[in-house]
C-alpha atoms as a PDB file:
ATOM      1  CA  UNK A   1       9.725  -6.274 -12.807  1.00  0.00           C
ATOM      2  CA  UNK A   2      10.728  -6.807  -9.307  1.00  0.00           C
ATOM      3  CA  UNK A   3      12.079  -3.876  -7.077  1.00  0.00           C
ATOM      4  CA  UNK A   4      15.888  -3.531  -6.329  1.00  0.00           C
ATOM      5  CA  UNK A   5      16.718  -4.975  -2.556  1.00  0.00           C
ATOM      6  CA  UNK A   6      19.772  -3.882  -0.682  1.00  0.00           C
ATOM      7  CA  UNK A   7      19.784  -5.987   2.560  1.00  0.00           C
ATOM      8  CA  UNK A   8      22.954  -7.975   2.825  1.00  0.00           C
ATOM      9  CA  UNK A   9      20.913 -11.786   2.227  1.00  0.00           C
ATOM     10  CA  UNK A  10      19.224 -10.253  -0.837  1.00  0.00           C
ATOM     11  CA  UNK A  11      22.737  -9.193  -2.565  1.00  0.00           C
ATOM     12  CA  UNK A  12      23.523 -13.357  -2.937  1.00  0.00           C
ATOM     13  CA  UNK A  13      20.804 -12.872  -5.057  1.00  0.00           C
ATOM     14  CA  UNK A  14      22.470  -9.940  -7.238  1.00  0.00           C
ATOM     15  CA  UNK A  15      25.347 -12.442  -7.917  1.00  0.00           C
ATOM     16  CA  UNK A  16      26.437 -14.970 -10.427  1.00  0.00           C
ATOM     17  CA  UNK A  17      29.100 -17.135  -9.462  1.00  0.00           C
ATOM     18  CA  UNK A  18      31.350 -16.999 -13.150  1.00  0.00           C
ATOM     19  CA  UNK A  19      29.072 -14.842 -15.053  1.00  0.00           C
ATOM     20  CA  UNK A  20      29.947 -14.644 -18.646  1.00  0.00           C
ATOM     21  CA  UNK A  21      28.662 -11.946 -21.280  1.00  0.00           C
ATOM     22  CA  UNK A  22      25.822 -12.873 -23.453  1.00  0.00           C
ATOM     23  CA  UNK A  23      24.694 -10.296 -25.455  1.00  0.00           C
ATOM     24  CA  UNK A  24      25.432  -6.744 -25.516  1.00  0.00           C
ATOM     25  CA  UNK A  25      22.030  -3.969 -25.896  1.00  0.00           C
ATOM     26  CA  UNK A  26      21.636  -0.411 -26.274  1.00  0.00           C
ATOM     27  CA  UNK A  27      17.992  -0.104 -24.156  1.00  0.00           C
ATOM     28  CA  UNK A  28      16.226  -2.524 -21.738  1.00  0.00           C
ATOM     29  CA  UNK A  29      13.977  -3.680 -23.501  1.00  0.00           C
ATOM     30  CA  UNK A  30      16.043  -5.334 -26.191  1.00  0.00           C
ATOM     31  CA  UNK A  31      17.472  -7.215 -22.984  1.00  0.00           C
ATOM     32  CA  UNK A  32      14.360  -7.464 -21.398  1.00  0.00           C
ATOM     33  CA  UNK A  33      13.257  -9.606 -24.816  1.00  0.00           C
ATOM     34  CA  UNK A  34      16.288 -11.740 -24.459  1.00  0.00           C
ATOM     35  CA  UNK A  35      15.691 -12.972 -20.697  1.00  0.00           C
ATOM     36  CA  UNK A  36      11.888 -13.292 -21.641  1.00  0.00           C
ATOM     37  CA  UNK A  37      12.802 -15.190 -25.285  1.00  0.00           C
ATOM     38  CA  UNK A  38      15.037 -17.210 -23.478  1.00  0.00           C
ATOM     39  CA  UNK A  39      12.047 -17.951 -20.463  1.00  0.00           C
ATOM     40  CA  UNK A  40      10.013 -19.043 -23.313  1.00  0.00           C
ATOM     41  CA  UNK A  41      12.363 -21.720 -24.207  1.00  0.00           C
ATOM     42  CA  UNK A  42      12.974 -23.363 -20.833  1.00  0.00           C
ATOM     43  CA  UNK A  43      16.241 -21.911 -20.335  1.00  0.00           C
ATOM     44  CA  UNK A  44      16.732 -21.764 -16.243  1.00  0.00           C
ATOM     45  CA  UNK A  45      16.954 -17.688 -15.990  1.00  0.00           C
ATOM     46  CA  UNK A  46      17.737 -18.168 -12.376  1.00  0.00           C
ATOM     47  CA  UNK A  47      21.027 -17.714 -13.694  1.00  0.00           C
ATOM     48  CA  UNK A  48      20.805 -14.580 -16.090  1.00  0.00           C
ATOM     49  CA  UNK A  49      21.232 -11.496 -14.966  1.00  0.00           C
ATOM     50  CA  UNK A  50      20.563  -7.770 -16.773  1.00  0.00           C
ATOM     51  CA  UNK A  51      23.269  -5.076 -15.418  1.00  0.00           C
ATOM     52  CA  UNK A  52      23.118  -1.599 -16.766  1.00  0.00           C
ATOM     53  CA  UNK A  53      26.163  -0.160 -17.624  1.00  0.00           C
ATOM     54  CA  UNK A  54      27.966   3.178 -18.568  1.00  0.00           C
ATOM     55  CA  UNK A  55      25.725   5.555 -16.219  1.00  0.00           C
ATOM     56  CA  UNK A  56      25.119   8.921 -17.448  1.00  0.00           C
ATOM     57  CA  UNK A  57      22.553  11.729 -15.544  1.00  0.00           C
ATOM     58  CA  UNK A  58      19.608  13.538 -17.535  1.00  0.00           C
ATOM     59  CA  UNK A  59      17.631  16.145 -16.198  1.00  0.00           C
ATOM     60  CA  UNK A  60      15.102  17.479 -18.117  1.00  0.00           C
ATOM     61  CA  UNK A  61      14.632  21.205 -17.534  1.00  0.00           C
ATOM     62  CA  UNK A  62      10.646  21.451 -16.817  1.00  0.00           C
ATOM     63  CA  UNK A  63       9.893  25.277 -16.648  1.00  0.00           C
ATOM     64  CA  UNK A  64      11.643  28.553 -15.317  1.00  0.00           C
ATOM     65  CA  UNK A  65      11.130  29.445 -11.730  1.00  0.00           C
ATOM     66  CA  UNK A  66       9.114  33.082 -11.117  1.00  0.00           C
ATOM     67  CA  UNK A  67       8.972  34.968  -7.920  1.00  0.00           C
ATOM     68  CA  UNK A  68       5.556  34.387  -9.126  1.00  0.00           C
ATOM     69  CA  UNK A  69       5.702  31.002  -9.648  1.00  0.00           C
ATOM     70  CA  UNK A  70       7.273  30.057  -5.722  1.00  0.00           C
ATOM     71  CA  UNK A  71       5.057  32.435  -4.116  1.00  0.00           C
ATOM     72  CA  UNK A  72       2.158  30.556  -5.208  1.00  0.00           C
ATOM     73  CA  UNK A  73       3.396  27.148  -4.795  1.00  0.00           C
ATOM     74  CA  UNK A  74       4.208  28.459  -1.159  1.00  0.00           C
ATOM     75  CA  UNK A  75       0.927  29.709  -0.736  1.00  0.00           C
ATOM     76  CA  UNK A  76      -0.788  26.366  -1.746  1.00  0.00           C
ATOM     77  CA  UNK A  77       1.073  24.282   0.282  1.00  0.00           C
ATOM     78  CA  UNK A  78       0.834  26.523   3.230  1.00  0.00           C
ATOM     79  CA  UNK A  79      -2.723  26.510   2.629  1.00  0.00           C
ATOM     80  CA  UNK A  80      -3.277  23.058   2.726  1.00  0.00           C
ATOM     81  CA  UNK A  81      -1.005  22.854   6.277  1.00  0.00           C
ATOM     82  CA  UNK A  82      -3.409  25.503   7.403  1.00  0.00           C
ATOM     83  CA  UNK A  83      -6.888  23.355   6.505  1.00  0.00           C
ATOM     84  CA  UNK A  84      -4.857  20.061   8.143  1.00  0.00           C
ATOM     85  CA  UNK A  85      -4.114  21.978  11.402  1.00  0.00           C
ATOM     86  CA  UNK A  86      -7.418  24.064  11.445  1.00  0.00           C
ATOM     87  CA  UNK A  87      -9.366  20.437  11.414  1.00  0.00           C
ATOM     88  CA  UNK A  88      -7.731  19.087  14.127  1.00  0.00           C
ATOM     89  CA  UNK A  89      -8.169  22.301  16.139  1.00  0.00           C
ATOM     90  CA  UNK A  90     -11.734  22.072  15.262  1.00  0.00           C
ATOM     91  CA  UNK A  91     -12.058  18.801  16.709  1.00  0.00           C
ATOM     92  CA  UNK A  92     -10.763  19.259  20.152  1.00  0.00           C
ATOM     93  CA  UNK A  93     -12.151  23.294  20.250  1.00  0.00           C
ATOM     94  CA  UNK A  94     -15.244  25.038  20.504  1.00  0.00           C
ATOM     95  CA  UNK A  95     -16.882  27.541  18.376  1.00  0.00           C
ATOM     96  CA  UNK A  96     -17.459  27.876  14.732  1.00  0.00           C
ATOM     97  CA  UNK A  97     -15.520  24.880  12.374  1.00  0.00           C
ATOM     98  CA  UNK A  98     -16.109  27.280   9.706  1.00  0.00           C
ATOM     99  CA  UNK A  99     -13.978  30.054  11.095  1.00  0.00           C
ATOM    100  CA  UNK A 100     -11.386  28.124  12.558  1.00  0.00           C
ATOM    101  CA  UNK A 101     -10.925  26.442   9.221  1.00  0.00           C
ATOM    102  CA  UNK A 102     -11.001  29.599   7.328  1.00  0.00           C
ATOM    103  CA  UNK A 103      -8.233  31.729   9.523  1.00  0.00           C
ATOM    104  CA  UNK A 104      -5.232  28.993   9.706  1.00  0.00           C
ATOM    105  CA  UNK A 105      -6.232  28.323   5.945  1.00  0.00           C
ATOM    106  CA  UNK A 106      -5.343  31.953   5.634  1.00  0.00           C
ATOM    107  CA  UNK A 107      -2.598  32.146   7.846  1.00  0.00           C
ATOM    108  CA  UNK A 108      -0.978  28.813   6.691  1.00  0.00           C
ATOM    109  CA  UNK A 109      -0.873  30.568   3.000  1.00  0.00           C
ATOM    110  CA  UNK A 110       0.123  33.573   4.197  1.00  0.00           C
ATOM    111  CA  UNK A 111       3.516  31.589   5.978  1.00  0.00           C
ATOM    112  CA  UNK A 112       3.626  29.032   3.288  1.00  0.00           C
ATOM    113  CA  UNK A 113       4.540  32.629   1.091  1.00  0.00           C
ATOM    114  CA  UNK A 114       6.944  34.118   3.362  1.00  0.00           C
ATOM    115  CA  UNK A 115       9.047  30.973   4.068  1.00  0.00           C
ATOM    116  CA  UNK A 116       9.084  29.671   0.661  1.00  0.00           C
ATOM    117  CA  UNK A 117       9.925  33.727  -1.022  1.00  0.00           C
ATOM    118  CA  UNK A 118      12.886  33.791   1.803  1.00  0.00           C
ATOM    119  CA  UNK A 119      14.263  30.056   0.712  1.00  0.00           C
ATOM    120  CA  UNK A 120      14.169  31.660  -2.919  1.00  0.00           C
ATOM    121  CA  UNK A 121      15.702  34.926  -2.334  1.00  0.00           C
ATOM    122  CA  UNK A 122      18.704  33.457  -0.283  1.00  0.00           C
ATOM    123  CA  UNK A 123      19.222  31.390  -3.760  1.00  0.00           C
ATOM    124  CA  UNK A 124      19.506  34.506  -5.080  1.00  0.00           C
ATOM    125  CA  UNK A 125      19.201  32.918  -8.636  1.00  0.00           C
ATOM    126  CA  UNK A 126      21.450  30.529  -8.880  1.00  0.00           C
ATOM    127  CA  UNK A 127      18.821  28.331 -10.097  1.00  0.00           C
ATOM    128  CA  UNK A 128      15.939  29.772 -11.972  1.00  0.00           C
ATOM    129  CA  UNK A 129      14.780  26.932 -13.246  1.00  0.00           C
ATOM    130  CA  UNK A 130      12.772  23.515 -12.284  1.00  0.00           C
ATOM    131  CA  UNK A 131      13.745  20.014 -13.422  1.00  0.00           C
ATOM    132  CA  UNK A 132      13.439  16.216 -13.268  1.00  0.00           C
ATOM    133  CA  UNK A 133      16.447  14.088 -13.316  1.00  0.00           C
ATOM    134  CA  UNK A 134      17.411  10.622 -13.232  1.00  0.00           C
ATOM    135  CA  UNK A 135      20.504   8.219 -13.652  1.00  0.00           C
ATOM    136  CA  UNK A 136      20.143   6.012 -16.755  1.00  0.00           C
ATOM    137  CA  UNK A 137      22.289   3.375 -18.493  1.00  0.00           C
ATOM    138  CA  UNK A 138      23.583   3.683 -22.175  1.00  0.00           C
ATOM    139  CA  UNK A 139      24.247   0.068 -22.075  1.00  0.00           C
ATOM    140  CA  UNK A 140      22.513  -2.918 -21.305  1.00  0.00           C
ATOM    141  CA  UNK A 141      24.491  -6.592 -20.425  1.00  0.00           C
ATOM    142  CA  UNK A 142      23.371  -9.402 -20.435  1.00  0.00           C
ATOM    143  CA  UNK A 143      24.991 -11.871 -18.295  1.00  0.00           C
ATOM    144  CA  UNK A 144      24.588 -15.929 -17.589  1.00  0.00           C
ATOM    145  CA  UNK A 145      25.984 -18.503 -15.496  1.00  0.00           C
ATOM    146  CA  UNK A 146      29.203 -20.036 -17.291  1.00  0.00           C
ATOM    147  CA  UNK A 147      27.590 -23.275 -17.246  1.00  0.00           C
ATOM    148  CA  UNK A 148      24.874 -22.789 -19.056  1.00  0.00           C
ATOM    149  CA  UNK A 149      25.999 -20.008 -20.892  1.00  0.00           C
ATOM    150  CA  UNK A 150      26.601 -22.368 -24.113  1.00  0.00           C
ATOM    151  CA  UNK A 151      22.930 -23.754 -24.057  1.00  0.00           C
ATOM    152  CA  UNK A 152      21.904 -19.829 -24.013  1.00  0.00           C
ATOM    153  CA  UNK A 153      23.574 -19.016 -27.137  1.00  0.00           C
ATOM    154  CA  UNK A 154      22.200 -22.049 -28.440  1.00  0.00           C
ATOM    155  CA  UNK A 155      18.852 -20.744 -27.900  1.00  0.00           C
ATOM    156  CA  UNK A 156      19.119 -17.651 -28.380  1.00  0.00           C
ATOM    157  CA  UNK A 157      20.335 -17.887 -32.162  1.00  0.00           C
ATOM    158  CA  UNK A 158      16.902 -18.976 -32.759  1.00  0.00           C
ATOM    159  CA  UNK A 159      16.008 -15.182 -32.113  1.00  0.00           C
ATOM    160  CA  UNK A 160      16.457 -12.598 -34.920  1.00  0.00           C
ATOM    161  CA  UNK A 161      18.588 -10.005 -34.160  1.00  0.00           C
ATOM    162  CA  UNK A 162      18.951 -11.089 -30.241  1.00  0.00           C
ATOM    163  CA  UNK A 163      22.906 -11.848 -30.755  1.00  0.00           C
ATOM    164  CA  UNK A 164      25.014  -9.116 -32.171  1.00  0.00           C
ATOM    165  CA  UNK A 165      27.067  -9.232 -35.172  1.00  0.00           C
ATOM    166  CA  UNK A 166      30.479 -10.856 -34.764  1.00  0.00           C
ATOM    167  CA  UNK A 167      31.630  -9.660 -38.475  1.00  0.00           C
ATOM    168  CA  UNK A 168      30.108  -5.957 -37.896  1.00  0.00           C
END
């Protein structure tokens, strides 16, 4: 699977001159099969294209959010920033790597906390609650070049179950 391109010579390539409608999926990978079946064959998929359709947001509610909960987060990442900036102030200073590594660890978690507590208490709860989200399509075209579109229905009736049901 290649990765979407949004420079204005690589959207020729996200167009079909007189695309028509070939088939009609509810997931990707029923159109995914098609294009490959239809690679298989010989057909020239140069001029098929998949386009997602009727876009609808999930998010996926992951945990609840503690005071807890962010003041440890904050404290690990600060923590980390602290071991990163105590390194490089070890390189270029004198005395012991061991302390200088061990006090901005300690300060670094001890900001990381504050900072991240005051971001969560101006929230004041609005959102208690991590997540992952993502835009996905219900509905998967698939689309050809009107003139080869014929030849791909011609192939693709060879597949089982590849071209919906007219009658249904």
């Amino acid at each position: 699977m290649s990765t979407p391109t949004t420079g204005p010579a690589d959207r020729s390539l996200l167009k079909l001159e007189f695309p028509q409608s070939l088939a009609v999926y509810d997931d990707y990978t029923a159109a995914q099969r098609t294009v490959d079946f239809l690679a298989d064959e010989g057909f020239p998929v140069q001029n098929c294209m998949i386009v997602g359709t009727d876009l609808k947001q999930v998010e996926r509610i992951t945990g609840r959010i503690t005071t807890g909960r962010v003041a440890f987060g904050g404290a690990l990442s600060g923590l980390w920033f602290g071991l990163f900036v105590g390194l490089v102030l070890s390189l270029f200073g004198s005395g012991s790597m061991l302390a200088t590594l061990a006090s901005t660890a300690m300060l670094g978690a001890l900001f990381g906390v504050i900072f991240t507590l005051t971001g969560y208490a101006a929230t004041r709860g609005r959102r208690d609650f991590s997540s992952v989200s993502s835009v996905v399509a219900t509905r998967y075209e698939v689309l050809v070049e009107h003139k080869v579109a014929a030849q791909a229905r011609e192939l693709l009736a060879k597949l089982p179950g590849a071209l919906p049901n007219p009658f249904a």
